[in-house]
Protein backbone atom coordinates (compact mmCIF):
# COMPACT_ATOMS: atom_id res chain seq x y z
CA UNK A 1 69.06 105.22 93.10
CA UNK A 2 72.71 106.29 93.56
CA UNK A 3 75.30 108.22 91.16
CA UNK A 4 77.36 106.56 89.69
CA UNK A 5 80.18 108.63 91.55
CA UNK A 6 78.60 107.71 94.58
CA UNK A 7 78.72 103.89 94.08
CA UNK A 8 82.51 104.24 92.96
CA UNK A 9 83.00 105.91 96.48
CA UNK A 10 81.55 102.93 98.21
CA UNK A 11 82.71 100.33 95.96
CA UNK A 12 85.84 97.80 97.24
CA UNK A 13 88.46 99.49 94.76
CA UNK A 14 87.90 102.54 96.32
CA UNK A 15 88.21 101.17 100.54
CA UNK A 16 91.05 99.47 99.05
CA UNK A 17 92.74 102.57 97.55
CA UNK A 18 91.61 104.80 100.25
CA UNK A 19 93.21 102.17 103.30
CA UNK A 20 96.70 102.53 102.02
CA UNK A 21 96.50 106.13 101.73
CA UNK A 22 95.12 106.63 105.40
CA UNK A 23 97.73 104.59 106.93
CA UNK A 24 101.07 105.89 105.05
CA UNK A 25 99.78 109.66 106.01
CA UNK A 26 99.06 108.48 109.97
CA UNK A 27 102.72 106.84 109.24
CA UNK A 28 104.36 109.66 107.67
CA UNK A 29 102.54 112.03 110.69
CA UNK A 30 103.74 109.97 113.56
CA UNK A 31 107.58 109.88 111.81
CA UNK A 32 108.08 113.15 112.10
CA UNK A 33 106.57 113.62 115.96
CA UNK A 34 108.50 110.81 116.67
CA UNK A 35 111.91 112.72 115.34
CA UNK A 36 110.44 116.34 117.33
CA UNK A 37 110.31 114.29 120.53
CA UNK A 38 113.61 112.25 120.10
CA UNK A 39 115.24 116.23 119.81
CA UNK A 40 113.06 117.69 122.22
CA UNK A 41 113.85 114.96 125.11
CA UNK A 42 117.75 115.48 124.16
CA UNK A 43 116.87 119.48 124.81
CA UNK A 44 114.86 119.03 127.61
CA UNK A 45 117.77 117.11 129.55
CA UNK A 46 120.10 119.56 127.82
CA UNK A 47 121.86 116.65 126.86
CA UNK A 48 123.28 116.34 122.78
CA UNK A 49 126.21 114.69 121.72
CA UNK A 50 128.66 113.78 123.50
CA UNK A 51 125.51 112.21 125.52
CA UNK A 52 125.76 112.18 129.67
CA UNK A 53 123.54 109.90 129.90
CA UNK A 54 122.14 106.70 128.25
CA UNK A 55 119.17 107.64 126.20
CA UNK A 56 117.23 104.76 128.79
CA UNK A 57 117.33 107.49 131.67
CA UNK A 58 115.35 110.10 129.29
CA UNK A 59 112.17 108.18 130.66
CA UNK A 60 112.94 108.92 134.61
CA UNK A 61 111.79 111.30 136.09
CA UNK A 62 108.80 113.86 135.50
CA UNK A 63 109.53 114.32 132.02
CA UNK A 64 109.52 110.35 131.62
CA UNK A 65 105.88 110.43 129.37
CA UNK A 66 107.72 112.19 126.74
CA UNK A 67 109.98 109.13 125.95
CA UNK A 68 107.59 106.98 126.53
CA UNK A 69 105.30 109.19 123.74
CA UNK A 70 108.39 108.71 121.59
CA UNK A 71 108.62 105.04 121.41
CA UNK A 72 104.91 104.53 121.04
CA UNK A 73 104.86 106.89 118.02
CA UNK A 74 108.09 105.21 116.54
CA UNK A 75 106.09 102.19 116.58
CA UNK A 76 102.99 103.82 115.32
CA UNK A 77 105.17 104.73 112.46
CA UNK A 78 106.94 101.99 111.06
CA UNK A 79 103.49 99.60 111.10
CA UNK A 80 101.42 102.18 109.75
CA UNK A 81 104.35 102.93 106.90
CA UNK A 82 104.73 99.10 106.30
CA UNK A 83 100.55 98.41 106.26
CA UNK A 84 100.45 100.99 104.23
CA UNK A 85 102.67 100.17 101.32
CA UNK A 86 102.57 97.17 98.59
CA UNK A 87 104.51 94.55 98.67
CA UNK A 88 104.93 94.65 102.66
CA UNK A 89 105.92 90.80 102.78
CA UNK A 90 105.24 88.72 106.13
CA UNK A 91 108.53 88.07 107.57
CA UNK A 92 108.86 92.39 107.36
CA UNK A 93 106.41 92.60 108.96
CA UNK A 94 107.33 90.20 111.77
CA UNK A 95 110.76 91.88 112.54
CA UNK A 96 108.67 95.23 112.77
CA UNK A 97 106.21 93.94 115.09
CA UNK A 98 108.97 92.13 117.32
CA UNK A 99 110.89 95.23 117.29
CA UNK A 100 107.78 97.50 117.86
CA UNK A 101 107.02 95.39 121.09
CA UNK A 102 110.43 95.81 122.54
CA UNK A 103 110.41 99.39 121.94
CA UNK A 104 107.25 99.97 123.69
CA UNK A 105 108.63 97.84 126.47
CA UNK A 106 111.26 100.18 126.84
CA UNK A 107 109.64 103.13 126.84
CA UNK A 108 106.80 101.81 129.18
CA UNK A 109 108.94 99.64 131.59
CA UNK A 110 111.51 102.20 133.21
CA UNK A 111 115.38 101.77 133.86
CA UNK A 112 117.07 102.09 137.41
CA UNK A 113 118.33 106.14 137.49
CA UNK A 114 121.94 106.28 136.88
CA UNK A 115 122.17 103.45 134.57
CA UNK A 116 123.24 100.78 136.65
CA UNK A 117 120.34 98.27 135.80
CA UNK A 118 120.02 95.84 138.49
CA UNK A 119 116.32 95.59 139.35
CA UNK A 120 113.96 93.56 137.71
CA UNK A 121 112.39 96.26 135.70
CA UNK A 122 115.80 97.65 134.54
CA UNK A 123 116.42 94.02 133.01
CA UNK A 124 112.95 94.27 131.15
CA UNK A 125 113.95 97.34 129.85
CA UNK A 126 117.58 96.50 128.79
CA UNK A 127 115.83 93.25 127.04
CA UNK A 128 112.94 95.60 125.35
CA UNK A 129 116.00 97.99 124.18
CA UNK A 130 118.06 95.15 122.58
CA UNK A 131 115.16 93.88 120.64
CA UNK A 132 114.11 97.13 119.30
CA UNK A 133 117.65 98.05 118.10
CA UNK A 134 118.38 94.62 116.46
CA UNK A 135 114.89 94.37 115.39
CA UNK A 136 112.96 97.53 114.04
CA UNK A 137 116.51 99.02 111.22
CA UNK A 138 116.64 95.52 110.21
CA UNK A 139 112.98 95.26 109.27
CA UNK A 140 113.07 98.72 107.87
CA UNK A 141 115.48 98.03 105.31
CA UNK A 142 114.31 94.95 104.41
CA UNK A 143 110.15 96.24 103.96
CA UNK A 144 111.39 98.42 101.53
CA UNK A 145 111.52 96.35 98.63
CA UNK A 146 109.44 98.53 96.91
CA UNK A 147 111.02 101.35 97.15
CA UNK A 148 113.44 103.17 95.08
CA UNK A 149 117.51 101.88 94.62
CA UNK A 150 118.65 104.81 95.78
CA UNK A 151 116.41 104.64 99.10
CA UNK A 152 117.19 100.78 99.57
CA UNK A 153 120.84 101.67 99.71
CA UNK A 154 120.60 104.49 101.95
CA UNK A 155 118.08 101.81 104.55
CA UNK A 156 120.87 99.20 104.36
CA UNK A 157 123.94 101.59 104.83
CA UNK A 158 122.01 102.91 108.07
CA UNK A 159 121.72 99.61 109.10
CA UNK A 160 125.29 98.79 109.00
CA UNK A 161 126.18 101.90 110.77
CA UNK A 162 123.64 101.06 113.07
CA UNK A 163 125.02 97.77 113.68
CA UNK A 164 128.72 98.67 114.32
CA UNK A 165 127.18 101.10 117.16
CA UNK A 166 125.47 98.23 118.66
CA UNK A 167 128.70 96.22 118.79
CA UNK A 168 130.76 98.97 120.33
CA UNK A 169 128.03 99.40 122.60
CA UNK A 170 128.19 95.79 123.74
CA UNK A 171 132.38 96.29 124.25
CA UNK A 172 130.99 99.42 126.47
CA UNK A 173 129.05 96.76 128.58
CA UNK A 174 132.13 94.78 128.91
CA UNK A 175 133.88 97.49 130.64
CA UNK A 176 135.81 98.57 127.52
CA UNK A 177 136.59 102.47 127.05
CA UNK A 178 136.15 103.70 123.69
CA UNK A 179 137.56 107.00 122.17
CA UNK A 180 138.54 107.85 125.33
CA UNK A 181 135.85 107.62 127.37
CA UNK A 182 135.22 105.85 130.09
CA UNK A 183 132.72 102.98 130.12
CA UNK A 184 129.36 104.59 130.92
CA UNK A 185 129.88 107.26 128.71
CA UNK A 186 131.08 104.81 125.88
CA UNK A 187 127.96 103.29 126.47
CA UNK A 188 125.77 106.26 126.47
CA UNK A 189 127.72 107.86 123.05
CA UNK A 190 126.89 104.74 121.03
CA UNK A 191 123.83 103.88 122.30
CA UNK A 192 122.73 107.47 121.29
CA UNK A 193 124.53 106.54 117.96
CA UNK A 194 122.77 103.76 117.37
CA UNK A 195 119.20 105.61 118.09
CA UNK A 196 120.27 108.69 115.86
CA UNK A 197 120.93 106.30 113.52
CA UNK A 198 117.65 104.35 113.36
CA UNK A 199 115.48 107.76 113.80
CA UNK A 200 117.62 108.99 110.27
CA UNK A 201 116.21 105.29 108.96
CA UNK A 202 112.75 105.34 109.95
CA UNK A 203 113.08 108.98 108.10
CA UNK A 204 114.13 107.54 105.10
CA UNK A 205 111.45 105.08 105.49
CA UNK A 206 108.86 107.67 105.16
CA UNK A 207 110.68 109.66 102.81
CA UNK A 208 110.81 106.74 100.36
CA UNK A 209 106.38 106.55 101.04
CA UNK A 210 106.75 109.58 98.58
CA UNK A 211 109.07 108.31 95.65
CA UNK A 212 108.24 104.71 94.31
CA UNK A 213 109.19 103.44 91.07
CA UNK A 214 105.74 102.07 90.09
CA UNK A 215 102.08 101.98 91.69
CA UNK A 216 101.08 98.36 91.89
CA UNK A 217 97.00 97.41 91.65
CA UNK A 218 96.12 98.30 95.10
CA UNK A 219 94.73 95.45 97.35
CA UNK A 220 94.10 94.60 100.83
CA UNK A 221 97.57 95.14 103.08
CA UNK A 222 98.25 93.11 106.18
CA UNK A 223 100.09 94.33 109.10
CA UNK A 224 102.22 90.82 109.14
């Protein structure tokens, strides 16, 4: 014979509460090494803003695991904080997992040094990159439906900002010079934007783990 505390422990009410819990904390713990690595790799190359150097050539060289530790743990994050929270509707979870994939592709599949991207590999990554940055803020903002106004607001003002970077770094690609600088650097400065940007969002995605405006009846969570 069993307590009656014990049985409650074991029972499906309790897996299902406990499930949630487990996954926003492994979500909320890989968000923040995920920002401490994005600073760290900008410290180790001694490289904040104005950038030198696209935020793709962090991964060459022998400090290359680092980034790739980065994107895996951004990716850890954003699943883990979407499983992890009611109301975490398919089609979220779709754009996270598309953008998750690309991200990993980026930081697994390396860049040509100096940015010009012309091998095979380089493509992959540039491809990996673009999916990640249109994916991942877009299916932030919109898994956050149960969060708080205030936090919804912030996730789709990111966005935006994130967006304009994107576009300016697509006029970089085009040859275009923006605020004076010359194209590789334009490219560089906004594609570091646009990253800053999204690492703010993902920590407004975790912040808003700890704020909600109502606990739903806990149930079983799907990735997508």
């Amino acid at each position: 014979m069993t307590s009656p505390a014990a049985d409650l422990a074991g029972s499906p009410t309790s897996t299902a509460v406990t499930r949630p819990a487990t996954l926003l904390a492994v979500g909320r713990v890989a968000a923040l090494a995920a920002l401490v690595l994005c600073v760290l790799l900008q410290a180790i190359d001694h490289d904040f803003f104005p950038p030198q150097i696209s935020v793709s050539q962090y991964g060459i060289g022998p400090n290359g695991w680092i980034f790739t530790a980065w994107t895996v743990l951004t990716a850890i994050a954003v699943l883990t904080l979407h499983a992890g929270e009611p109301a975490n509707g398919h089609h979220f979870g779709y754009w996270l997992v598309i953008g998750s994939i690309g991200l990993v592709t980026m930081g697994v599949v390396r860049t040509d040094a100096g940015g010009l991207q012309q091998s095979w590999h380089a493509k992959v990554h540039m491809v990996g990159s673009i999916v990640a940055l249109v994916a991942l803020p877009i299916g932030m903002a919109m898994a956050m439906t149960w969060a708080r106004a205030r936090w919804r607001r912030t996730a789709w003002i990111l966005v935006l900002v994130s967006a304009g970077a994107l576009i300016m770094v697509l006029l970089s690609a085009t040859g275009s010079a923006t605020w004076g600088m010359d194209s590789p650097h334009s490219w560089a400065f906004w594609q570091s934007v646009a990253v800053t940007v999204d690492m703010v969002l993902l920590s407004t995605f975790a912040l808003a783990t700890f704020s909600r405006p109502r606990d739903p009846d806990p149930g079983p969570r799907a990735l997508v």
